[in-house]
N, C-alpha and C. Protein backbone atom coordinates (compact mmCIF):
# COMPACT_ATOMS: atom_id res chain seq x y z
N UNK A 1 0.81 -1.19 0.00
CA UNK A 1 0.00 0.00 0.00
C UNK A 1 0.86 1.25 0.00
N UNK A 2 1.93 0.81 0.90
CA UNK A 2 2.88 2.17 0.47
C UNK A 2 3.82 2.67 -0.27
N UNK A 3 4.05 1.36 -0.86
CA UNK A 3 4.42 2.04 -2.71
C UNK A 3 3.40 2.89 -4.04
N UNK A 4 2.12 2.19 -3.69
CA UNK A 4 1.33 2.80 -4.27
C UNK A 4 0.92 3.76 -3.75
N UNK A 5 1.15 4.95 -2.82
CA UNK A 5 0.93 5.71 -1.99
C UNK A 5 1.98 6.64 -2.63
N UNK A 6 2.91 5.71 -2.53
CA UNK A 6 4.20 6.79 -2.82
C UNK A 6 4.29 7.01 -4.38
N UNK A 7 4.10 6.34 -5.14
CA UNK A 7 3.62 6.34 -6.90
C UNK A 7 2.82 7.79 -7.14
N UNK A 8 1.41 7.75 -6.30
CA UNK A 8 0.34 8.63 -6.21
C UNK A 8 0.88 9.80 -6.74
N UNK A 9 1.75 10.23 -5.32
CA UNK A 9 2.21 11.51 -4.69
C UNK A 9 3.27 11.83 -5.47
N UNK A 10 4.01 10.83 -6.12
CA UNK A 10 4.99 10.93 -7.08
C UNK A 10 4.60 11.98 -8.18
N UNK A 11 3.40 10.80 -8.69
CA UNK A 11 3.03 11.51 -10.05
C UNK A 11 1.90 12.56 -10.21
N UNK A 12 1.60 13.22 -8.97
CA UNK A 12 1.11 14.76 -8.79
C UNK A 12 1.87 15.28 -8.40
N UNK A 13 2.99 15.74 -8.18
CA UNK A 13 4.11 16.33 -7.54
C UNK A 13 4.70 16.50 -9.46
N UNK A 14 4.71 15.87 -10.21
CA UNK A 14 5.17 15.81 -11.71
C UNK A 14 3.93 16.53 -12.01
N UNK A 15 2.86 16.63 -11.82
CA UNK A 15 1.91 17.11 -12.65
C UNK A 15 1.74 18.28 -12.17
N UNK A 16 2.21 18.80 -10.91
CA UNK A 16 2.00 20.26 -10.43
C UNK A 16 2.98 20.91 -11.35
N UNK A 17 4.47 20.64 -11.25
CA UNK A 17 5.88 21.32 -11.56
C UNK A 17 5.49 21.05 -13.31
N UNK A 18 4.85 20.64 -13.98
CA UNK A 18 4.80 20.62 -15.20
C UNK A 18 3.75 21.54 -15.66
N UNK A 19 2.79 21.52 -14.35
CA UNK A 19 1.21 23.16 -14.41
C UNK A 19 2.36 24.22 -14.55
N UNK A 20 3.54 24.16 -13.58
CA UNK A 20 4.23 25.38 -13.07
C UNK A 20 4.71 26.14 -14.54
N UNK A 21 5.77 24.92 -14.93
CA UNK A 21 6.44 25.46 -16.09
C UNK A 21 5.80 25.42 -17.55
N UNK A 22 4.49 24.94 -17.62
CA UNK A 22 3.97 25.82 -18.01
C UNK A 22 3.51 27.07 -18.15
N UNK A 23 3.37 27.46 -16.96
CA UNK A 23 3.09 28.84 -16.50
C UNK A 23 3.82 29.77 -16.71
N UNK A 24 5.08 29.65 -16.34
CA UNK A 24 6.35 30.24 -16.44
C UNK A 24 6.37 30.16 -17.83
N UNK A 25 6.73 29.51 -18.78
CA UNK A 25 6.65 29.67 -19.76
C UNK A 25 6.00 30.35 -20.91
N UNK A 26 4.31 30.25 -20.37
CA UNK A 26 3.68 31.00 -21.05
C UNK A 26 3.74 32.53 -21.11
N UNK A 27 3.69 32.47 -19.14
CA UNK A 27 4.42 34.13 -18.78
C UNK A 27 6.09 35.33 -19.71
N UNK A 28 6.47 34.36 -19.82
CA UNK A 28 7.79 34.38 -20.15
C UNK A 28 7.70 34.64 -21.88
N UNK A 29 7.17 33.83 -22.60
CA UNK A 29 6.53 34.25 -23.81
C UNK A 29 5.67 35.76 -24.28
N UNK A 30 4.70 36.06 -22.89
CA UNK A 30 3.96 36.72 -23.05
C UNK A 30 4.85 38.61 -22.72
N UNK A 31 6.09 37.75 -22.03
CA UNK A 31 6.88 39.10 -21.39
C UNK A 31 7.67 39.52 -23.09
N UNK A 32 7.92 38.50 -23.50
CA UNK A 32 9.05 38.50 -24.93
C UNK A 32 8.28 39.02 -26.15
N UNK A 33 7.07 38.56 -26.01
CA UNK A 33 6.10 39.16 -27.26
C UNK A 33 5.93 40.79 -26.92
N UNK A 34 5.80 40.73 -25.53
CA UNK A 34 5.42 42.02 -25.55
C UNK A 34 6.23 43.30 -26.07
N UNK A 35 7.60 42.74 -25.48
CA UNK A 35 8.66 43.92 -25.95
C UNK A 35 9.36 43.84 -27.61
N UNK A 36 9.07 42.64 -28.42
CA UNK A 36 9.07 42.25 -29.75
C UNK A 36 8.08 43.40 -30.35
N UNK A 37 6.80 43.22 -29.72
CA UNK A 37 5.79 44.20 -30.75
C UNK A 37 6.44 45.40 -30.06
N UNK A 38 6.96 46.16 -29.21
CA UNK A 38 7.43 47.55 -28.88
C UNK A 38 8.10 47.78 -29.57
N UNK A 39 9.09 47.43 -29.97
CA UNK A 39 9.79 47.32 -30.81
C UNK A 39 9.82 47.46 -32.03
N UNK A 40 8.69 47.03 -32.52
CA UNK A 40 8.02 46.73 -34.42
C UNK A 40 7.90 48.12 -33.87
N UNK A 41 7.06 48.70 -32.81
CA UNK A 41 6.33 49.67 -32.80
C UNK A 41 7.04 50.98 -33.30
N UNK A 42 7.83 50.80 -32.36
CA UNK A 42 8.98 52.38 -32.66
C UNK A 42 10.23 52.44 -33.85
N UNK A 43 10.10 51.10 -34.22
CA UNK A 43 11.07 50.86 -35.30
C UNK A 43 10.07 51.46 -37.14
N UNK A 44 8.75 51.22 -36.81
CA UNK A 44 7.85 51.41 -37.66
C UNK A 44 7.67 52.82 -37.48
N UNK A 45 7.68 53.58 -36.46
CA UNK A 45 7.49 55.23 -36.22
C UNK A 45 8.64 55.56 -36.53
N UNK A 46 9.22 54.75 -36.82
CA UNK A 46 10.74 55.59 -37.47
C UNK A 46 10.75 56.17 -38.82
N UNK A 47 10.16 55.19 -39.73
CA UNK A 47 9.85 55.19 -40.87
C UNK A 47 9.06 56.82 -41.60
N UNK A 48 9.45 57.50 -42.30
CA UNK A 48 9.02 58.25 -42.58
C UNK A 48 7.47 57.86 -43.70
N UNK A 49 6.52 58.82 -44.22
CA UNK A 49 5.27 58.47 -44.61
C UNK A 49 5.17 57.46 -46.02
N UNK A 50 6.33 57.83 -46.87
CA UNK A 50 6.63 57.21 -48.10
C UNK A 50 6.64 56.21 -47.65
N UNK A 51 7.85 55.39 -46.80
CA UNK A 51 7.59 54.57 -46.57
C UNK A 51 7.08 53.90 -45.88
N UNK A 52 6.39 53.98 -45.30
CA UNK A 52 4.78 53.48 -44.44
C UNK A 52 4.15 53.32 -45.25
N UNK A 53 3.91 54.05 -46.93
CA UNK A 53 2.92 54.12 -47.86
C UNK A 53 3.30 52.72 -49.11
N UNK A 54 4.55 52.75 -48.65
CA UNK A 54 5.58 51.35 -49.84
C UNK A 54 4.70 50.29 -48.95
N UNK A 55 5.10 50.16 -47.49
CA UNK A 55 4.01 48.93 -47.56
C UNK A 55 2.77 48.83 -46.98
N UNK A 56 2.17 49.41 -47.46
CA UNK A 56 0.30 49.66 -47.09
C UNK A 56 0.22 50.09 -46.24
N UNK A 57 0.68 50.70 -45.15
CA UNK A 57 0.53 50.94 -43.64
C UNK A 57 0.12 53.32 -43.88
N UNK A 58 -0.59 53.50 -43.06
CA UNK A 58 -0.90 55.13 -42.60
C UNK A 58 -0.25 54.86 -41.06
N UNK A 59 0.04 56.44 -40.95
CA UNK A 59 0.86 56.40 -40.05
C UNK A 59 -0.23 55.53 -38.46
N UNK A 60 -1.25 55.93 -38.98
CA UNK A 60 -2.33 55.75 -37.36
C UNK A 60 -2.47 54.63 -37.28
N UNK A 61 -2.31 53.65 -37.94
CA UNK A 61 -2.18 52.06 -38.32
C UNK A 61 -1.07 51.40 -37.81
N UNK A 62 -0.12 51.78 -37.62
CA UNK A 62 1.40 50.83 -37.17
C UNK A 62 1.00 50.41 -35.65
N UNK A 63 0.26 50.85 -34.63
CA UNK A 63 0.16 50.09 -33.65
C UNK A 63 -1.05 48.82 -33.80
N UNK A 64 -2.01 49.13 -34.36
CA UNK A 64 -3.24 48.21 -34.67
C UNK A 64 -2.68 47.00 -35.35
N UNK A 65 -1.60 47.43 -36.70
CA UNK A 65 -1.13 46.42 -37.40
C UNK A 65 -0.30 45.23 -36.30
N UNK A 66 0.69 46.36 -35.96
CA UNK A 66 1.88 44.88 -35.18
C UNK A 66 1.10 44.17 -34.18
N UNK A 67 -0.11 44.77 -33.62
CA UNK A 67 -0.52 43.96 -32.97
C UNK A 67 -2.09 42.72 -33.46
N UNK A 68 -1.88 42.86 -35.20
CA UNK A 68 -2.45 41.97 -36.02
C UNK A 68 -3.84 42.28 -35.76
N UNK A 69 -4.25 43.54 -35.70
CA UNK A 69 -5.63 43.94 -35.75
C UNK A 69 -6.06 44.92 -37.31
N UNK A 70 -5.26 44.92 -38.22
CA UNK A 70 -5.27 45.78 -39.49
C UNK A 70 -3.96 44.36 -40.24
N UNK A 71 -4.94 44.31 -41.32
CA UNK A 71 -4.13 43.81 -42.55
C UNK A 71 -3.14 44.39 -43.57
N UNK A 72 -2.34 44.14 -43.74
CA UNK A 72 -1.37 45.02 -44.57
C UNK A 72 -2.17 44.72 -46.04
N UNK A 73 -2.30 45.80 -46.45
CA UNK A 73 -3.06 46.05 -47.88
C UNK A 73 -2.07 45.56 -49.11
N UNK A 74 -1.83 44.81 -50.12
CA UNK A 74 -1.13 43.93 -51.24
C UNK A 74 -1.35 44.96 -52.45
N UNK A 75 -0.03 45.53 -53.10
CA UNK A 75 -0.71 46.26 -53.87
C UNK A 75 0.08 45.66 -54.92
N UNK A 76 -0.04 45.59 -55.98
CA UNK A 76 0.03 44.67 -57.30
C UNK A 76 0.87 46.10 -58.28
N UNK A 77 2.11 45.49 -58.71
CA UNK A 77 3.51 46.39 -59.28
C UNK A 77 3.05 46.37 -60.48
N UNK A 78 2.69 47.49 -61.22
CA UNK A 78 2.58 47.56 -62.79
C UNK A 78 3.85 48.00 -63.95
């Protein structure tokens, strides 16, 4: 009985620390994305209007876009 006792406790003690680092992980993702899109952000406000206009973007659009709420518009080279 007290191997299987000890099995139990084993393998929730694995299933907590695997909730954990999940957690951590997701956190940790969510810290890295965040400063990735800051980044697009002010690297894109750098850009003067021409080119904001080369690839579909107005200036009031570069935060909506990086954060994948506005589609970049496809414009077809004649």
């Amino acid at each position: 009985m007290l191997a299987i006792l000890s099995i139990i406790v084993r393998f929730t003690g694995t299933k907590a620390s695997k909730r954990l680092s999940r957690q951590l992980s997701a956190c940790w993702e969510g810290i890295a994305g965040y400063f990735f899109r800051r980044s697009a952000v002010i690297s894109l406000n750098e850009l003067d209007d021409r080119a904001l206009r080369d690839i579909g973007l107005e200036r009031s659009q570069i935060e909506a876009a990086v954060y994948g709420l506005v589609t970049v518009r496809s414009q077809g080279r004649r």
